[in-house]
Protein backbone atom coordinates (compact mmCIF):
# COMPACT_ATOMS: atom_id res chain seq x y z
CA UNK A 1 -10.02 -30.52 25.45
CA UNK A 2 -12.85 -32.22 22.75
CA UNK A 3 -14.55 -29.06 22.52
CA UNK A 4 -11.15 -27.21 22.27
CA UNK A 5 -10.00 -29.57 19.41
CA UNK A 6 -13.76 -29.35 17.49
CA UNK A 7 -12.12 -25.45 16.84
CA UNK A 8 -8.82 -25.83 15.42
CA UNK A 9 -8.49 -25.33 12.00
CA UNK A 10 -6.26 -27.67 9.92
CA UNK A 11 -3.14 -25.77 8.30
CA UNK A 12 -1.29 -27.10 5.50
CA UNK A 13 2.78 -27.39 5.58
CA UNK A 14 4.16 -23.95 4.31
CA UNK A 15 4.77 -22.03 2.51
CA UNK A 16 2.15 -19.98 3.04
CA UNK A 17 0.53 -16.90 1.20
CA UNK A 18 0.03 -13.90 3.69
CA UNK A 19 -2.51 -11.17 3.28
CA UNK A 20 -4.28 -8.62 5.56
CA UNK A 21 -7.63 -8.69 3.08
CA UNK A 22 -10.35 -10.79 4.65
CA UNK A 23 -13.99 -12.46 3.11
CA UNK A 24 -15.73 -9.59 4.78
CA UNK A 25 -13.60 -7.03 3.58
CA UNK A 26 -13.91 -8.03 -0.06
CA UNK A 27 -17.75 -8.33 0.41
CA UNK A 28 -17.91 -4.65 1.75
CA UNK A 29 -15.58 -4.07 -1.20
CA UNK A 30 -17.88 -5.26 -4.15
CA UNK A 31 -21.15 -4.13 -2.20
CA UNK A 32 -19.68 -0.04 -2.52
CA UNK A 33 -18.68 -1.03 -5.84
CA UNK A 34 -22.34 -2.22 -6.92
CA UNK A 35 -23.49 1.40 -5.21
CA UNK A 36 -23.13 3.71 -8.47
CA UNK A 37 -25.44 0.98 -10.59
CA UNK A 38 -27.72 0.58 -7.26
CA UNK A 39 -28.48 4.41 -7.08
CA UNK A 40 -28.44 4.88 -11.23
CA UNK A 41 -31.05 1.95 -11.02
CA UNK A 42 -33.31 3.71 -8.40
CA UNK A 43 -32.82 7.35 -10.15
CA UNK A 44 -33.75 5.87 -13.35
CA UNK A 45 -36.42 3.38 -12.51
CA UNK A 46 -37.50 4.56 -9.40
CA UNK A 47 -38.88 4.43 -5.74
CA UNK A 48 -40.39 0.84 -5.70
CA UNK A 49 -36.79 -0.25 -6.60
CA UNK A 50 -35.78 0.54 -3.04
CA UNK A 51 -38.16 -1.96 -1.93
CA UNK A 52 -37.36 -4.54 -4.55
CA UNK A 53 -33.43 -4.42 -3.36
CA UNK A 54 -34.00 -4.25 0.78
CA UNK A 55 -36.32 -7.36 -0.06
CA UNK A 56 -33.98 -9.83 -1.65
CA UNK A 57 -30.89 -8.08 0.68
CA UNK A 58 -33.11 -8.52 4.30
CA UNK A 59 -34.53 -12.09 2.90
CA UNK A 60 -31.00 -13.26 1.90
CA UNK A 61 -29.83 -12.54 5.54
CA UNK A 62 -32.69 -14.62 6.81
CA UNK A 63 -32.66 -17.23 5.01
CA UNK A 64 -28.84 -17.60 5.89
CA UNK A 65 -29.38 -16.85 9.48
CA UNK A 66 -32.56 -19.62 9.88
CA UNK A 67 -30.64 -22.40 7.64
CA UNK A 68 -27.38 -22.13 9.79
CA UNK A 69 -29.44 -21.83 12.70
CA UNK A 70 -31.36 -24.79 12.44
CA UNK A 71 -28.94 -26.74 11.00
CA UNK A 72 -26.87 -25.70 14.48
CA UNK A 73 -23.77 -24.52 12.24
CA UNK A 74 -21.75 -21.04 12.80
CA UNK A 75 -23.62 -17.93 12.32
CA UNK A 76 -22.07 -16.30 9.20
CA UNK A 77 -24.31 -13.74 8.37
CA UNK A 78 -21.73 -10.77 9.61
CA UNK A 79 -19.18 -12.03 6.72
CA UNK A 80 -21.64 -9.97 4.19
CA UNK A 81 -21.90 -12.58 1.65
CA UNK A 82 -25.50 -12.83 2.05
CA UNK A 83 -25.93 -9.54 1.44
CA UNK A 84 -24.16 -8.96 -1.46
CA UNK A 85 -25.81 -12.12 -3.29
CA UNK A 86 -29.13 -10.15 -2.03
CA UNK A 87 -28.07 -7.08 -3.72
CA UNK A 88 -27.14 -8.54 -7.03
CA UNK A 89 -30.32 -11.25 -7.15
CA UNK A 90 -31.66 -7.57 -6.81
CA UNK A 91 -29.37 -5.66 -10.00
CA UNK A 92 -30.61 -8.36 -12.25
CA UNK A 93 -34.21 -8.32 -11.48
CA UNK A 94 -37.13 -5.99 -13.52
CA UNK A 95 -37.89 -3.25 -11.80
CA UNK A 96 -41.51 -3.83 -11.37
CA UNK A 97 -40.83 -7.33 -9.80
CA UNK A 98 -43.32 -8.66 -6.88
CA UNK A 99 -41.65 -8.76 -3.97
CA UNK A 100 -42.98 -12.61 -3.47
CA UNK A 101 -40.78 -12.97 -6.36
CA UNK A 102 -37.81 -11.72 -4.95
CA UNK A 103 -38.45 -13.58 -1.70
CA UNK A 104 -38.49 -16.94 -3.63
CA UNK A 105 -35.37 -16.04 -5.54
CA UNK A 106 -33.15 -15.25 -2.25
CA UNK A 107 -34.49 -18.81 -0.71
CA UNK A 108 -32.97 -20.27 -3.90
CA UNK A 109 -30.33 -18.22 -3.91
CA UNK A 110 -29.29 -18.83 -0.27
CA UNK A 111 -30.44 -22.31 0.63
CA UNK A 112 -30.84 -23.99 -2.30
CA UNK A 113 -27.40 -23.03 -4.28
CA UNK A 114 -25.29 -21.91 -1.30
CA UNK A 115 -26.33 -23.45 1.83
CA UNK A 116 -27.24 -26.52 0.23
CA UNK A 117 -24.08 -27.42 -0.98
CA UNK A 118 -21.69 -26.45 2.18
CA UNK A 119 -21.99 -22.44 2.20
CA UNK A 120 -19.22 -20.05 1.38
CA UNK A 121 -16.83 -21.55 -0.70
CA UNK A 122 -18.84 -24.61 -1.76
CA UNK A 123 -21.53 -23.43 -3.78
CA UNK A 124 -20.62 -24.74 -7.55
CA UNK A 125 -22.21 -21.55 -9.45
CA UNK A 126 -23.11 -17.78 -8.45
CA UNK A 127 -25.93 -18.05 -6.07
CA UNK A 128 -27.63 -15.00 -7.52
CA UNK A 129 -27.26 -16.16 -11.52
CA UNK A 130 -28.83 -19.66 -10.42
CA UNK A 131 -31.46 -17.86 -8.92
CA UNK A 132 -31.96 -15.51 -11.77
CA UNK A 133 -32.09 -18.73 -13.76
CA UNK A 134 -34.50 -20.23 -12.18
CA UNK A 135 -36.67 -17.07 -11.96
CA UNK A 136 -36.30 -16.84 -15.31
CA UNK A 137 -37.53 -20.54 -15.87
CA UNK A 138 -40.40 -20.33 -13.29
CA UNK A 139 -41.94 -16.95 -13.99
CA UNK A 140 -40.76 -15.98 -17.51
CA UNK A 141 -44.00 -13.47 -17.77
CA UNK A 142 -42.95 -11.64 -14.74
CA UNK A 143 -38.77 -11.86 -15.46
CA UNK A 144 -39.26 -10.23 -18.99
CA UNK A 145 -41.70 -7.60 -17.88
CA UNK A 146 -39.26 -4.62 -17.77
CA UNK A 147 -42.34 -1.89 -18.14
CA UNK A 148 -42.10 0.80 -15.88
CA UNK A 149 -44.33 4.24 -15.88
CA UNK A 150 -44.98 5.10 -19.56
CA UNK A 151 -42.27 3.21 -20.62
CA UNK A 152 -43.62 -0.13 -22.32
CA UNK A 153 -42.29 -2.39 -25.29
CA UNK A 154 -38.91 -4.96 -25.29
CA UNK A 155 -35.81 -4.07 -24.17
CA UNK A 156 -33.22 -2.18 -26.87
CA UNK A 157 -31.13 -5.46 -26.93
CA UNK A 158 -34.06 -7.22 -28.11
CA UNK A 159 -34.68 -4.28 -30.64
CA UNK A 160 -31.57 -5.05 -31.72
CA UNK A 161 -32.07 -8.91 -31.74
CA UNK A 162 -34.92 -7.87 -34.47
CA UNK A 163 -33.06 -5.91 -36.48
CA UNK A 164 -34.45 -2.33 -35.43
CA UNK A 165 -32.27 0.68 -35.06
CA UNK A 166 -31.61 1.51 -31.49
CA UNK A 167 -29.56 4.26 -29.97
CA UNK A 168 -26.86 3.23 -28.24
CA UNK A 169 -25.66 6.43 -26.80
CA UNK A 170 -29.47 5.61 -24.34
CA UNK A 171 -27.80 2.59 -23.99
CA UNK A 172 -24.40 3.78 -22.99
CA UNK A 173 -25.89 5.52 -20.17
CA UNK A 174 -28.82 3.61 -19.20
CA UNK A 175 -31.75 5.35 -20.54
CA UNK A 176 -33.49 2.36 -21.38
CA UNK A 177 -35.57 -0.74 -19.80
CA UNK A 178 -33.86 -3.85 -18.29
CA UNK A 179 -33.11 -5.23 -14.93
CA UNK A 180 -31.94 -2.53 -12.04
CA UNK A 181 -28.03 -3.04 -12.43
CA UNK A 182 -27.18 -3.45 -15.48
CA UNK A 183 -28.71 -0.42 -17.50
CA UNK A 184 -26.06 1.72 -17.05
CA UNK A 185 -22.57 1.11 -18.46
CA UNK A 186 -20.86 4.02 -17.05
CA UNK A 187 -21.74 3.25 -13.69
CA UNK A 188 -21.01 -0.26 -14.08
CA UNK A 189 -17.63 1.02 -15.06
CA UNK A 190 -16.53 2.96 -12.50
CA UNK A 191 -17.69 0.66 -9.50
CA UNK A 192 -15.32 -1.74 -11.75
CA UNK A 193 -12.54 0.36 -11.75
CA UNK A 194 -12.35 0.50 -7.82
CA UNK A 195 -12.61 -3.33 -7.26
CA UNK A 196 -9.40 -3.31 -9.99
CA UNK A 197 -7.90 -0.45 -7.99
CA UNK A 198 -8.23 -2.11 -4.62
CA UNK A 199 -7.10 -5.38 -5.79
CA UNK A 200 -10.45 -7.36 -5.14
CA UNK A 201 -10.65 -8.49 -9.31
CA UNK A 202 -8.04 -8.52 -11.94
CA UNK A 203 -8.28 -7.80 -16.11
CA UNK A 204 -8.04 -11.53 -17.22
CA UNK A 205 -11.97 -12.98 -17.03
CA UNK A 206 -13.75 -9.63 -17.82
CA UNK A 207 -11.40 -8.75 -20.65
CA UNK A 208 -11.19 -11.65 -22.16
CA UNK A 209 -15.37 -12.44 -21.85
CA UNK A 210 -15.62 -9.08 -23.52
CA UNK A 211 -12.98 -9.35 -26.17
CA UNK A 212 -13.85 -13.10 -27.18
CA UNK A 213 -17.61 -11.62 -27.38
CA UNK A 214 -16.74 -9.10 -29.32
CA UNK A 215 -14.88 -11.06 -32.00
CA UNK A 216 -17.69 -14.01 -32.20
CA UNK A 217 -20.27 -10.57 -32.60
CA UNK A 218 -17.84 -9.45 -35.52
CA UNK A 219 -17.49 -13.04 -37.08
CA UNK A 220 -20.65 -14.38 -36.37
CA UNK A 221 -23.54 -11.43 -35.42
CA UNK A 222 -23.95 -10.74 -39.12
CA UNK A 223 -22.61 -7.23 -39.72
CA UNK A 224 -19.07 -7.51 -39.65
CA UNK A 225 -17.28 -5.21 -38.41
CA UNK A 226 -20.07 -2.57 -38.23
CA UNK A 227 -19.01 -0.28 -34.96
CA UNK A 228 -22.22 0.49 -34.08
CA UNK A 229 -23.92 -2.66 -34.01
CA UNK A 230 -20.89 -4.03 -32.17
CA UNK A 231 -21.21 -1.06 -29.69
CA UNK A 232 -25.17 -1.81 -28.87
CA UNK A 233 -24.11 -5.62 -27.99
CA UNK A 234 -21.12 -4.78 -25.55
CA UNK A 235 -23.40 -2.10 -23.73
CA UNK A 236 -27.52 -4.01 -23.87
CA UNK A 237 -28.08 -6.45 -21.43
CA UNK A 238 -25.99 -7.54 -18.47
CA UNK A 239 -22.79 -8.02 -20.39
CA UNK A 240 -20.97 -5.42 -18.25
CA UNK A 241 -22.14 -6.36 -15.05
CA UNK A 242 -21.67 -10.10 -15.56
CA UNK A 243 -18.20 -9.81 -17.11
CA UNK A 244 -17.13 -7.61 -14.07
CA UNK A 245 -19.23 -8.57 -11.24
CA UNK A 246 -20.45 -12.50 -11.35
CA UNK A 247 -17.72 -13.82 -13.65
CA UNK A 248 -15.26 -12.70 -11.32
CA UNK A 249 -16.89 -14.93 -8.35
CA UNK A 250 -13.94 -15.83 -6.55
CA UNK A 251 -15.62 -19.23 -5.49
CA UNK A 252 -16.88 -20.32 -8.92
CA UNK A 253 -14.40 -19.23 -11.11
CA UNK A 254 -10.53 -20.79 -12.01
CA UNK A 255 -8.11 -19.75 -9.73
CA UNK A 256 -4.82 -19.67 -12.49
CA UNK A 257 -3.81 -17.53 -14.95
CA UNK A 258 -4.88 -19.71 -17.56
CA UNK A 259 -8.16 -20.98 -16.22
CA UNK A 260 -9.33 -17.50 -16.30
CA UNK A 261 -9.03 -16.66 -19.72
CA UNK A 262 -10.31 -20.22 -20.65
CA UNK A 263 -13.18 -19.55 -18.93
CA UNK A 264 -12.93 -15.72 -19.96
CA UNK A 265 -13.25 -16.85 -23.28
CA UNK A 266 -15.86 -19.89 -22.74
CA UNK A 267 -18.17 -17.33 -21.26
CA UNK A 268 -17.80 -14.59 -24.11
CA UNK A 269 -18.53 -17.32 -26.28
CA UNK A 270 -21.75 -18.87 -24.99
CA UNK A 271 -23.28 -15.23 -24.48
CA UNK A 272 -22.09 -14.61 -28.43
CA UNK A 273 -24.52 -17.94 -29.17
CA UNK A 274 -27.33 -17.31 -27.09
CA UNK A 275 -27.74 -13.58 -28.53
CA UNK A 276 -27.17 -14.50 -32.19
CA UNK A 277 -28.25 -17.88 -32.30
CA UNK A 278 -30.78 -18.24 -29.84
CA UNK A 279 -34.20 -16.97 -29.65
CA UNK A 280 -33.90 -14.73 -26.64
CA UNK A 281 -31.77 -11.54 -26.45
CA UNK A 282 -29.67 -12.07 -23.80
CA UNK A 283 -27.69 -14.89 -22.81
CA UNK A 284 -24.91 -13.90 -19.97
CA UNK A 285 -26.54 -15.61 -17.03
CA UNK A 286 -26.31 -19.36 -18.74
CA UNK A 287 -22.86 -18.94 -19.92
CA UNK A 288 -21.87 -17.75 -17.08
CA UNK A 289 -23.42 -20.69 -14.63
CA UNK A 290 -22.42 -23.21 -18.07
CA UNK A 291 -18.92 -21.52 -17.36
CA UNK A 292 -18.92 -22.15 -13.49
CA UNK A 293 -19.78 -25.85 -14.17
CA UNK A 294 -17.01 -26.22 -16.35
CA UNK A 295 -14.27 -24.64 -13.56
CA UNK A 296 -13.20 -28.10 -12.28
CA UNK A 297 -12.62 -29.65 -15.93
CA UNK A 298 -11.08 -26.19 -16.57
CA UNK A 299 -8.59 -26.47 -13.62
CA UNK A 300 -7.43 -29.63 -14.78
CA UNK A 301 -6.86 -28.20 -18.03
CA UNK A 302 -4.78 -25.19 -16.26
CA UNK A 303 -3.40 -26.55 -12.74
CA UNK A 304 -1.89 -24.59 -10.44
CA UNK A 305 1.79 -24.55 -10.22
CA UNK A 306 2.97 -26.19 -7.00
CA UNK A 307 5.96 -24.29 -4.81
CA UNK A 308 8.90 -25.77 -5.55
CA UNK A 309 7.84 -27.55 -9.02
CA UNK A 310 9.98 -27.44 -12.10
CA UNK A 311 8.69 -29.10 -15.26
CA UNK A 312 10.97 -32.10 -16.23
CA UNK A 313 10.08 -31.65 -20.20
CA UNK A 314 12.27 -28.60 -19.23
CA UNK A 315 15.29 -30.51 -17.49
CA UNK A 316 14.92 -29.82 -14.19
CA UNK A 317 12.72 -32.09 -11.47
CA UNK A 318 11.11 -31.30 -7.93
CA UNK A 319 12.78 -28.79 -5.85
């Protein structure tokens, strides 16, 4: 009966929210949505990609699988969530990478941000941003190197940063240098579209990151309302993917209406300052993490509604 009782879950009185949509079901959902920038970023930067993404996706699995295994806690590696941070530490890596780099960021990824902390549901940022973070703090040379074949130089974001003309129709389709994932707009776009179609995100973070970043670009980037310069910002750099993909986190983002655009809007705002005030070009990993650290000030900012509650300001009581 002990060992009966050690499996039981705890439920809460109802009412109760039904749905047929599981964890590994929205996994599998993001990871076919992540496909069209996974294949645009092997097309484009090519072959050794491949090896770049099965590295952090296998090592990601590992390191899951050995941590809950030594630790003696459920095997949870069939849910797909270690996958899918292995495939996005992967979308926001250079393509030329060493693969002992990638290794190091799925350990942080995995143990250090997830595991660490309780797994699934616990972790208190993106796994794959903190390791991106980190990479970025720890190997700077090697996380700014986006060279690949003949193609040398800084990114067309950090063109832009210094003033030079870029093209941003290159930009709009992803012929240019950066990480993997987040060259291409389009295909960011689309993979988008079917996690909004099948019900996994909703508009309210990603529109409002993009719209509060593109009014503190307008008011605050130094050429007004100039279309194209607005236009190079909203498609350089891993705006797209972070507003649509890691923003969207279910674990480390608000759960209301309201804490989403706060933190919609936080985030646009701290990428606006880190491109145009800061000395680096891009800026959407920190405000997204700064945003995730902020989610349980921001929840008590925007609670959720209780069943049953009526607001006495608005002369009614408790149900």
């Amino acid at each position: 009966m002990a060992e009966e009782n050690k499996n039981m879950l705890n439920v809460s009185s109802n009412p109760h929210v039904r749905d047929s949509i599981t964890t590994q079901k929205i996994m599998v959902y993001v990871i076919i949505a992540l496909l069209p920038a996974t294949a645009f970023g092997i097309w484009h930067f090519g072959a050794y990609t491949i090896a770049v993404i099965l590295t952090t996706v296998i090592s990601s699995v590992i390191f899951e699988y050995l941590y809950e295994k030594l630790m003696k806690l459920p095997i949870t590696i069939s849910d797909g969530s270690a996958a899918l941070t292995g495939l996005l530490l992967a979308l926001n890596l250079p393509p030329r990478i060493e693969l002992w780099v990638c290794v190091i960021g799925s350990f942080v990824a995995i143990v250090v941000v997830k595991q660490l902390f309780g797994g699934l549901g616990q972790n208190f940022m993106n796994p794959a941003l903190g390791a991106r973070c980190f990479l970025l703090i720890a190997y700077a040379g090697k996380m700014t190197n986006f060279a690949y074949d003949s193609f040398t130089g800084p990114t067309l974001l950090a063109q832009l940063k210094e003033h030079a003309n870029v093209n941003t129709f290159n930009m709009v389709i992803g012929n240019e240098m950066g990480t993997i994932g987040e060259v291409s707009v389009i295909a960011i776009v689309i993979g988008a579209c079917f996690l909004i179609l099948m019900g996994v995100i909703d508009l309210r973070i990603p529109a409002s990151y993009i719209i509060s970043f593109t009014l503190f670009i307008i008011l605050f980037g130094g050429q007004g309302m100039n279309a194209y310069y607005v236009t190079a910002h909203l498609a350089g750099g891993g705006l797209m993917l972070g507003a649509f993909f890691m923003a969207t986190d279910y674990v480390t983002s608000p759960i209301t209406t309201k804490g989403k655009i706060i933190f919609g809007v936080f985030c646009g705002i701290m990428t606006g300052v880190f491109r145009v005030f800061a000395s680096g070009a891009e800026g959407v990993s920190y405000a997204i993490i700064l945003g995730n650290l902020l989610v349980p000030l921001i929840e008590r900012w925007a609670p959720l509604r209780h069943f049953g509650y009526v607001d006495p300001k608005k002369g009614g009581g408790k149900a």
